[in-house]
C-alpha atoms as a PDB file:
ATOM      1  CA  UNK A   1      -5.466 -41.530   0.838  1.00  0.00           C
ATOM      2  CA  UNK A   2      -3.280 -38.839  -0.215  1.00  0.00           C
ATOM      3  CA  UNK A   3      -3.392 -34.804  -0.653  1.00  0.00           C
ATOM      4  CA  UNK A   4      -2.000 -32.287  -2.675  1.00  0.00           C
ATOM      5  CA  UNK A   5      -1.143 -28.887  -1.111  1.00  0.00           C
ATOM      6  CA  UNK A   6      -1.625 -25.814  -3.245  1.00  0.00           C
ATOM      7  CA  UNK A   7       0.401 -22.682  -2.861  1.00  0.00           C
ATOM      8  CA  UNK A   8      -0.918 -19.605  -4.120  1.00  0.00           C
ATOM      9  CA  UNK A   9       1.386 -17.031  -4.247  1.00  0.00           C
ATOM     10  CA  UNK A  10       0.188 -13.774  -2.181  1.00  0.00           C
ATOM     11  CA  UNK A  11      -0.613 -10.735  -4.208  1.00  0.00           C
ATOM     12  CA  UNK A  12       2.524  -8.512  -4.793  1.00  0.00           C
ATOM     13  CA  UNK A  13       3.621  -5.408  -2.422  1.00  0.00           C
ATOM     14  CA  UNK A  14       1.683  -2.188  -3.869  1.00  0.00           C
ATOM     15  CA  UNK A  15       4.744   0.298  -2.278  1.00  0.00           C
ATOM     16  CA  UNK A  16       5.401   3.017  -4.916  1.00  0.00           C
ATOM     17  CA  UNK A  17       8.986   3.097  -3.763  1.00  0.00           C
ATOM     18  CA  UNK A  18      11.006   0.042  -3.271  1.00  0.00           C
ATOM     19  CA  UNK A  19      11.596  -1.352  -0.021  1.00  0.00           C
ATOM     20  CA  UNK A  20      15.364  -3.440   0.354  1.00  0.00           C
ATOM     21  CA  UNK A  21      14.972  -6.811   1.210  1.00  0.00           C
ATOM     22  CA  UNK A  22      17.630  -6.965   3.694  1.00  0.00           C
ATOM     23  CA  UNK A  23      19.887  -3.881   5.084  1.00  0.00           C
ATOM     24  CA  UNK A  24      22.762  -4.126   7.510  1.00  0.00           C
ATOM     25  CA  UNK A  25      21.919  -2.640  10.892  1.00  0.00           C
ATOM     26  CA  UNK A  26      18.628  -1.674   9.752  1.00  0.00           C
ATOM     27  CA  UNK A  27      15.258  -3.681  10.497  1.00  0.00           C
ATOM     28  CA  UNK A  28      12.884  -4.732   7.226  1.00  0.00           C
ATOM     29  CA  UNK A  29       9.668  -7.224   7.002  1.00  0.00           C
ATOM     30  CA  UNK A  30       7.572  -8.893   4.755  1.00  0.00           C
ATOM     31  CA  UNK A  31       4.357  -9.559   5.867  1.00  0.00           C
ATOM     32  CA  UNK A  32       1.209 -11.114   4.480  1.00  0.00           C
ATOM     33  CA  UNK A  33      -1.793  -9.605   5.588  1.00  0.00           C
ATOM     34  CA  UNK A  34      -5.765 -10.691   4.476  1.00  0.00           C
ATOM     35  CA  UNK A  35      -4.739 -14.346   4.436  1.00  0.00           C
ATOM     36  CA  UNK A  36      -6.719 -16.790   5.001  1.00  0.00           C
ATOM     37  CA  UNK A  37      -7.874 -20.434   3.635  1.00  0.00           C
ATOM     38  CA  UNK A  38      -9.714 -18.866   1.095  1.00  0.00           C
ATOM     39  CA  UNK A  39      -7.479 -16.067   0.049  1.00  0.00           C
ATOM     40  CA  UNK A  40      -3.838 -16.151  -0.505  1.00  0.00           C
ATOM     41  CA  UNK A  41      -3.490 -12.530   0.926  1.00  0.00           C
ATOM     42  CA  UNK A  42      -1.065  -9.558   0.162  1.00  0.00           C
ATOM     43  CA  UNK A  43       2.150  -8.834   0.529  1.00  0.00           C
ATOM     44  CA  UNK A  44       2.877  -5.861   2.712  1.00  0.00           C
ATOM     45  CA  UNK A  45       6.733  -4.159   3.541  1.00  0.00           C
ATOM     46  CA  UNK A  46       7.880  -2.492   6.073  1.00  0.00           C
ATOM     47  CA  UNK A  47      11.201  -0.639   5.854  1.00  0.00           C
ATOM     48  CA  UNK A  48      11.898  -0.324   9.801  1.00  0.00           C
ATOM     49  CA  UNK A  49      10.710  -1.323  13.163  1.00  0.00           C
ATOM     50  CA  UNK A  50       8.549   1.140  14.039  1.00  0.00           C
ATOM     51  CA  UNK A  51       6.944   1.066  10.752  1.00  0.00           C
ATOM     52  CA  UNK A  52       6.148  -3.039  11.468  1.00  0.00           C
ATOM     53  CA  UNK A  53       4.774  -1.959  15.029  1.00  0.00           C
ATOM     54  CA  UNK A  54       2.082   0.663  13.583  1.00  0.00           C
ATOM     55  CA  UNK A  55       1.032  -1.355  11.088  1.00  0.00           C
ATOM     56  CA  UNK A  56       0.544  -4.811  13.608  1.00  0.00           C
ATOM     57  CA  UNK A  57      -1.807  -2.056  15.975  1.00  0.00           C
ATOM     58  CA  UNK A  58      -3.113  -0.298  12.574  1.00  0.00           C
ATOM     59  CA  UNK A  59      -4.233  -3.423  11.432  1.00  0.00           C
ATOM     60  CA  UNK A  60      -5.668  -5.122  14.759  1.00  0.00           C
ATOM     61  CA  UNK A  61      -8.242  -1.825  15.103  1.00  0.00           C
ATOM     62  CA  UNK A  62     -11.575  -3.249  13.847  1.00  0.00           C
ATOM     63  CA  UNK A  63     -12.086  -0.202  11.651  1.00  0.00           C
ATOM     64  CA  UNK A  64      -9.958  -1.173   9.533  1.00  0.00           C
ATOM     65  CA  UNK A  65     -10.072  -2.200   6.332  1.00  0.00           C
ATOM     66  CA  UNK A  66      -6.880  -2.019   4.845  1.00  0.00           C
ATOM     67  CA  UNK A  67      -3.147  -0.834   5.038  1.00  0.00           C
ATOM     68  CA  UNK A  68      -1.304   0.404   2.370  1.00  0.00           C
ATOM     69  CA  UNK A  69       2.651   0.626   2.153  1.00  0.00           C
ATOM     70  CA  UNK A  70       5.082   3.792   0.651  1.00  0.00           C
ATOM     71  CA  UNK A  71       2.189   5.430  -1.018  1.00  0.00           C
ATOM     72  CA  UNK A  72       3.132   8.254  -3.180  1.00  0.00           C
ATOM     73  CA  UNK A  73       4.966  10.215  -4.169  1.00  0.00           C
ATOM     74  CA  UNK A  74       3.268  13.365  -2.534  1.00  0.00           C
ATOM     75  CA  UNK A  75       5.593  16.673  -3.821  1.00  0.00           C
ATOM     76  CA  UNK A  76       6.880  19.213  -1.261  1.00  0.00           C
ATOM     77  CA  UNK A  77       9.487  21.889  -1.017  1.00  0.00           C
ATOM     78  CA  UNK A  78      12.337  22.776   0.651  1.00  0.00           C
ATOM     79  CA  UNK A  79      13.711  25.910   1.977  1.00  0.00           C
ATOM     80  CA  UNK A  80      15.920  26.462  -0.972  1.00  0.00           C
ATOM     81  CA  UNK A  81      12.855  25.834  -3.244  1.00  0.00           C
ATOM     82  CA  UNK A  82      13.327  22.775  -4.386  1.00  0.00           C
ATOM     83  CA  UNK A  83      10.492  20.551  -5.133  1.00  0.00           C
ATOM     84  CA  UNK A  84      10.985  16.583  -3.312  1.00  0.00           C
ATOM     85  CA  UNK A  85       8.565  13.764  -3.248  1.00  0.00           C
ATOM     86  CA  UNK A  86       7.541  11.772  -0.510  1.00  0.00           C
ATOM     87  CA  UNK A  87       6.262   8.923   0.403  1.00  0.00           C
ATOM     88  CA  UNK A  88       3.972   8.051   3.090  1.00  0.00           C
ATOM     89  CA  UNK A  89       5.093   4.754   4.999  1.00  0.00           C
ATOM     90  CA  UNK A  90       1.216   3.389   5.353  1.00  0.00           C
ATOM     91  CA  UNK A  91      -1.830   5.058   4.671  1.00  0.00           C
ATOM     92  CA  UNK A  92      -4.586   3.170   6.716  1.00  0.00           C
ATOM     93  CA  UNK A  93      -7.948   2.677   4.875  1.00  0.00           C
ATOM     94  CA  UNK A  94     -10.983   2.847   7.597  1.00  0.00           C
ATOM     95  CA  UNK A  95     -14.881   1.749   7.051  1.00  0.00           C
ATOM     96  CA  UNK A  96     -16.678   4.378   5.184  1.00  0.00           C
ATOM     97  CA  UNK A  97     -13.065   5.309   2.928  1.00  0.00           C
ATOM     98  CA  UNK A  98     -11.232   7.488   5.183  1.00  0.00           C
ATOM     99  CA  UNK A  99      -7.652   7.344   4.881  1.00  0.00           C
ATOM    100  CA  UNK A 100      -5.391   8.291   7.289  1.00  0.00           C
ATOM    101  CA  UNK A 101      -1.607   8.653   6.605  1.00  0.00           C
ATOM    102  CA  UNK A 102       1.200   7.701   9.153  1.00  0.00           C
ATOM    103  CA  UNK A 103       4.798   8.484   9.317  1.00  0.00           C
ATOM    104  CA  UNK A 104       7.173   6.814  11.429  1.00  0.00           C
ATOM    105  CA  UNK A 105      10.008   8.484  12.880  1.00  0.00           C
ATOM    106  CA  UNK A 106      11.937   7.748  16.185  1.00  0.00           C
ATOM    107  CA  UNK A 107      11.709  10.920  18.467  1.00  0.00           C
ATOM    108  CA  UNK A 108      15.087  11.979  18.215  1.00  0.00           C
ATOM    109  CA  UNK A 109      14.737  12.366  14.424  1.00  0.00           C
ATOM    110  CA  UNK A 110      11.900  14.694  14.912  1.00  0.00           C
ATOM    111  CA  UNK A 111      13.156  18.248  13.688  1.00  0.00           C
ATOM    112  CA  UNK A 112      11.321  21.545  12.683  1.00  0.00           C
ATOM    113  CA  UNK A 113      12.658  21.220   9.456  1.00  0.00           C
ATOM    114  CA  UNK A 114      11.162  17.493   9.451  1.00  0.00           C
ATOM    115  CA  UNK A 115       7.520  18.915  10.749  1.00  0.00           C
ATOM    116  CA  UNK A 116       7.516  21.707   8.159  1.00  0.00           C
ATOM    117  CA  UNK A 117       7.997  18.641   5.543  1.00  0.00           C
ATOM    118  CA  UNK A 118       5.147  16.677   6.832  1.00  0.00           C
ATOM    119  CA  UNK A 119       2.654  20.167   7.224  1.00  0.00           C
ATOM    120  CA  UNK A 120       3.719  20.523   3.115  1.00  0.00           C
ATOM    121  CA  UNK A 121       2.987  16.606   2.678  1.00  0.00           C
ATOM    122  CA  UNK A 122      -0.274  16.888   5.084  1.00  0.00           C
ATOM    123  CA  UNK A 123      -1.859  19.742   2.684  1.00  0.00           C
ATOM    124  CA  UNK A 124      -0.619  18.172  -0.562  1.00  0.00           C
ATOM    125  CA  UNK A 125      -1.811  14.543   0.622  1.00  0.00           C
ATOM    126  CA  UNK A 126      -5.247  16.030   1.182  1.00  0.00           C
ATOM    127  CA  UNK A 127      -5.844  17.970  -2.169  1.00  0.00           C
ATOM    128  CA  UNK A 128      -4.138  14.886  -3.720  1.00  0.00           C
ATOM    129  CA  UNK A 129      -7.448  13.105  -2.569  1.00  0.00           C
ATOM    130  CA  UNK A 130      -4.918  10.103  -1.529  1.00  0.00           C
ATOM    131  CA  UNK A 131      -5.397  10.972   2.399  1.00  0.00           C
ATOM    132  CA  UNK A 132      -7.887  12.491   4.593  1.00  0.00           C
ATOM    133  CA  UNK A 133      -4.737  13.388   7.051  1.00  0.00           C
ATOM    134  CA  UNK A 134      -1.428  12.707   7.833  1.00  0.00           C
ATOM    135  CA  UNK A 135      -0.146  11.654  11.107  1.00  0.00           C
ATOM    136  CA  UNK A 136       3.594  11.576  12.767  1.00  0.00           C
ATOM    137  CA  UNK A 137       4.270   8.185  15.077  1.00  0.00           C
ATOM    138  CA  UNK A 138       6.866   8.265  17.033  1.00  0.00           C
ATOM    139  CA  UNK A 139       7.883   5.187  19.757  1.00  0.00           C
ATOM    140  CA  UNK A 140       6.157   7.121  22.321  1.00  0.00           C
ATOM    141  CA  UNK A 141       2.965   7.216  19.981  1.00  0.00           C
ATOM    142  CA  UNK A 142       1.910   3.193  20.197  1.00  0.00           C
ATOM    143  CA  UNK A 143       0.341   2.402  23.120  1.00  0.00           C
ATOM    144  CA  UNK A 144       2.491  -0.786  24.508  1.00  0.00           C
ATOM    145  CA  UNK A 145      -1.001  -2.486  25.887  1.00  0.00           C
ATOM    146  CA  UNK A 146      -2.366  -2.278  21.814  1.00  0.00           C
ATOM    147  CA  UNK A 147       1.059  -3.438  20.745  1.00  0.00           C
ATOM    148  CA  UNK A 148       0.826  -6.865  22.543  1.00  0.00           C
ATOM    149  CA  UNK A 149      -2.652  -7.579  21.406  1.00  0.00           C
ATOM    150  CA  UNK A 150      -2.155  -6.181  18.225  1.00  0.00           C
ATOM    151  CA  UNK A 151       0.900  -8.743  18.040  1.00  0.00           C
ATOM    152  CA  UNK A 152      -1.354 -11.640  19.909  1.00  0.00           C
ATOM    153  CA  UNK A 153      -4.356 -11.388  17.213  1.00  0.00           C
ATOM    154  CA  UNK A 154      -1.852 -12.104  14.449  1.00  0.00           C
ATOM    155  CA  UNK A 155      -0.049 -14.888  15.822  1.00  0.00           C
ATOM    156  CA  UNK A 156      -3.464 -16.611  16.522  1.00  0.00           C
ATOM    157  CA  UNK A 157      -5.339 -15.565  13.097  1.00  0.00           C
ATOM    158  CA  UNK A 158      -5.749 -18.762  11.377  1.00  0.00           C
ATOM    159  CA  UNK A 159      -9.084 -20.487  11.771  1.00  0.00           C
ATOM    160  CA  UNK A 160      -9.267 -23.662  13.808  1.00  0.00           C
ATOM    161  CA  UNK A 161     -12.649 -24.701  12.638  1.00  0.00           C
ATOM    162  CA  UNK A 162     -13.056 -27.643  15.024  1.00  0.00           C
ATOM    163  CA  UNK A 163     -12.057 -25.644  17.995  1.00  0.00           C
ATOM    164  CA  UNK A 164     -13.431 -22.117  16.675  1.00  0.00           C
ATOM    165  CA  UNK A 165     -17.446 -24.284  16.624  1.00  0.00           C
ATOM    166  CA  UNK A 166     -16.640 -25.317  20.151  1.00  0.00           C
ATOM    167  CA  UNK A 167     -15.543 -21.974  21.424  1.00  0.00           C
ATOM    168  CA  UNK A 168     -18.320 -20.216  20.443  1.00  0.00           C
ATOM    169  CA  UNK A 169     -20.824 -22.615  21.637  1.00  0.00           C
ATOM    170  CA  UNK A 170     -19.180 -22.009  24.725  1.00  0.00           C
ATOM    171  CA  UNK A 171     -19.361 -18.221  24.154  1.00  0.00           C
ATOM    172  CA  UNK A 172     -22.791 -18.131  23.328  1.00  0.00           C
ATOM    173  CA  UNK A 173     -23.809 -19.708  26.921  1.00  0.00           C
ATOM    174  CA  UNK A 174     -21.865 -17.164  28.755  1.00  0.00           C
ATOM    175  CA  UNK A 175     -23.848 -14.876  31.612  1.00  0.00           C
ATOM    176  CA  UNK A 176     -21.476 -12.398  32.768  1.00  0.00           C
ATOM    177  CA  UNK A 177     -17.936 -12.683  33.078  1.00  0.00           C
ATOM    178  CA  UNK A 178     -15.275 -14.815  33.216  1.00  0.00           C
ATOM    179  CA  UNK A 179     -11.741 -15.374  32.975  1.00  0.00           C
ATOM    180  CA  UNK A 180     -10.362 -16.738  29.748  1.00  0.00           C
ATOM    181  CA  UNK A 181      -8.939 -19.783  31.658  1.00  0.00           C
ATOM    182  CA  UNK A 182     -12.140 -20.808  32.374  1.00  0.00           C
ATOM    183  CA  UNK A 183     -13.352 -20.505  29.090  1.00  0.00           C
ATOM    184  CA  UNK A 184     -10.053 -22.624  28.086  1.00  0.00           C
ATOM    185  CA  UNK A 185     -11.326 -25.292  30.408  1.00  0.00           C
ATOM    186  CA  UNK A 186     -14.858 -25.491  29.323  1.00  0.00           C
ATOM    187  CA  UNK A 187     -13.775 -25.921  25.256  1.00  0.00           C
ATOM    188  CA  UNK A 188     -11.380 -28.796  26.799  1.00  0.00           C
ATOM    189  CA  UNK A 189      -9.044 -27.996  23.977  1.00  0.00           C
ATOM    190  CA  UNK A 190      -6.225 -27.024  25.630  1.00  0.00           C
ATOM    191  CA  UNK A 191      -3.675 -23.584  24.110  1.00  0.00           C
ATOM    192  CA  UNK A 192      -6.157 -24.278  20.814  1.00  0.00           C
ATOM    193  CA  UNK A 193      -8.850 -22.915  22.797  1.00  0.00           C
ATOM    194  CA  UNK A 194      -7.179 -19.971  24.319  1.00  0.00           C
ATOM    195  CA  UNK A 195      -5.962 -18.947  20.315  1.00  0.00           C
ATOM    196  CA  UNK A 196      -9.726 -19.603  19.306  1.00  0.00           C
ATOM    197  CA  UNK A 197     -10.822 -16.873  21.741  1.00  0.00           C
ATOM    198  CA  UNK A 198      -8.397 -14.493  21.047  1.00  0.00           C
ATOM    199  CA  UNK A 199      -9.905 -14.669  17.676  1.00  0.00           C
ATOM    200  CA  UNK A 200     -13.252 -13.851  19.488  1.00  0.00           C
ATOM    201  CA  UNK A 201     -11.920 -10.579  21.275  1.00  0.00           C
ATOM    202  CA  UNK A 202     -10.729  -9.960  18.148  1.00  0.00           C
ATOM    203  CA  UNK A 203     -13.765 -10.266  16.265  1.00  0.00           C
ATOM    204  CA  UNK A 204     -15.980  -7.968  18.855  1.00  0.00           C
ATOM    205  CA  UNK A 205     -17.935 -11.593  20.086  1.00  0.00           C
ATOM    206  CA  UNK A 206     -16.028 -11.674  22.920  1.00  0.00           C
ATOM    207  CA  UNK A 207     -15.403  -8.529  24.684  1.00  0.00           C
ATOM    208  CA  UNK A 208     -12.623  -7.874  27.450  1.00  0.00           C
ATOM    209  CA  UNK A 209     -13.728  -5.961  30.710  1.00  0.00           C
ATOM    210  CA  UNK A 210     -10.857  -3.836  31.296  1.00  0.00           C
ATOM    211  CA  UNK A 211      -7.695  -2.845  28.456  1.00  0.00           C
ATOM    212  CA  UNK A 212      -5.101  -5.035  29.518  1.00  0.00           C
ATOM    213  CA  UNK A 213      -2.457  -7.414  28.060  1.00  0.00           C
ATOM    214  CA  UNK A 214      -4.841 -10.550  26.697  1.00  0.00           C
ATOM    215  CA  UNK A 215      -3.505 -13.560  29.271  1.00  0.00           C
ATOM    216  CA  UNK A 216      -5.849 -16.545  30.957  1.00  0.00           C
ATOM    217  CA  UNK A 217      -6.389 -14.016  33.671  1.00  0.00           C
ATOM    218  CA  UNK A 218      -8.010 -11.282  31.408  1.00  0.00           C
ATOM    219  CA  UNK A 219     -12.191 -11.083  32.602  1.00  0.00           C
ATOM    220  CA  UNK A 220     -14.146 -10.907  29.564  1.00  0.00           C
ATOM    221  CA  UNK A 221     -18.024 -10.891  28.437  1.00  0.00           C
ATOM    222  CA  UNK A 222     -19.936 -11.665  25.756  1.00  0.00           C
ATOM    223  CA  UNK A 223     -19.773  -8.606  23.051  1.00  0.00           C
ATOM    224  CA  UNK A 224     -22.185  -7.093  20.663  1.00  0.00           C
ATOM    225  CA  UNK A 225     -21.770  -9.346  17.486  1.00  0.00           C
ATOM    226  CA  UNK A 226     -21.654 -12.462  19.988  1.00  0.00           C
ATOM    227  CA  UNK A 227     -24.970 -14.683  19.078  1.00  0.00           C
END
């Protein structure tokens, strides 16, 4: 018996601005995000660290229904009066349309003449209709905690479907709480079962019982979507 594997290219970055593949000294990604066995998913860039780490904890909040790269550009002006563009490094889409724009910048880089720019790009992103606010991230801005998850849920996203039926059977018989290493014991699939949880936290069928970095330790309960 034999099998042919399909690739199907992801769908192409939708930045307005281009973002270099590669850059001496400077950190850049390509990411796919939406991916799954059914669809190929879409290519998103990120033109710096921080950037990368907003959009892993952007993209992990269950609210969220999509993230969109350099979007723009959105005009503002200077103090000599003349008229820039900018672009706005992810604007995340939330349930019900909202759109919320984020700029990166490390703290240091943060100066008045910077925060007048993104007041002018706030105002002009609203009546643009392409945000419903704009919002500075700095390093001290991402919650470390949301950060490791955020990082966790994407390294475990891909379905398991053997293990994922198991795990939730297990799930669904829970009263009270428990630690995930118990749970890992009961599925009797070894790290499989720990990833197929994760992608039950992350889901809302499994819910944790305190914030904390997701380890075997972490005490969780069934959540609201759980059967």
């Amino acid at each position: 018996m034999s099998s042919t594997y399909v690739w199907d290219d992801p769908r192409p970055s939708r930045a307005s601005k281009p973002i270099p593949k590669s850059s001496h000294g400077h950190f850049v990604v390509q990411m796919v995000i939406h991916d799954s066995d059914e669809d190929p998913g879409q290519i998103s860039l990120c033109g710096s660290l921080g950037e990368y780490r907003t959009r892993l904890i952007a993209l992990a909040e269950p609210d969220t229904v999509d993230v969109i790269e350099q979007v723009g550009p959105v005009p503002w002006t200077d103090d000599k009066g003349k008229i820039h563009g900018h672009y706005i490094d992810q604007v995340v889409v939330k349930t019900g349309d909202r759109r919320l724009g984020l700029t990166d910048k490390p703290y240091r880089r943060v100066t008045p003449a910077f925060q007048a720019e993104i007041a002018q790009v706030d105002a002009a992103g609203r009546n643009m209709g392409a945000i419903d606010g704009l919002y500075l991230v700095t390093e001290y801005a991402r919650d470390p905690v949301a950060l490791y998850n955020a990082d966790l849920f994407r390294g475990c996203r891909d379905a398991d479907p053997e293990v994922d039926t198991l795990a939730a059977e297990v799930v669904a018989g829970l009263d009270g709480e428990a630690t995930l290493q118990r749970l890992v014991g009961e599925i009797n699939r070894g790290p499989r079962g720990f990833r197929a949880l994760v992608r039950l936290i992350r889901s809302g069928r499994l819910r944790m019982v305190s914030a904390e970095k997701i380890a075997h330790t972490t005490l969780v309960t069934r959540g609201e979507g759980a059967p």
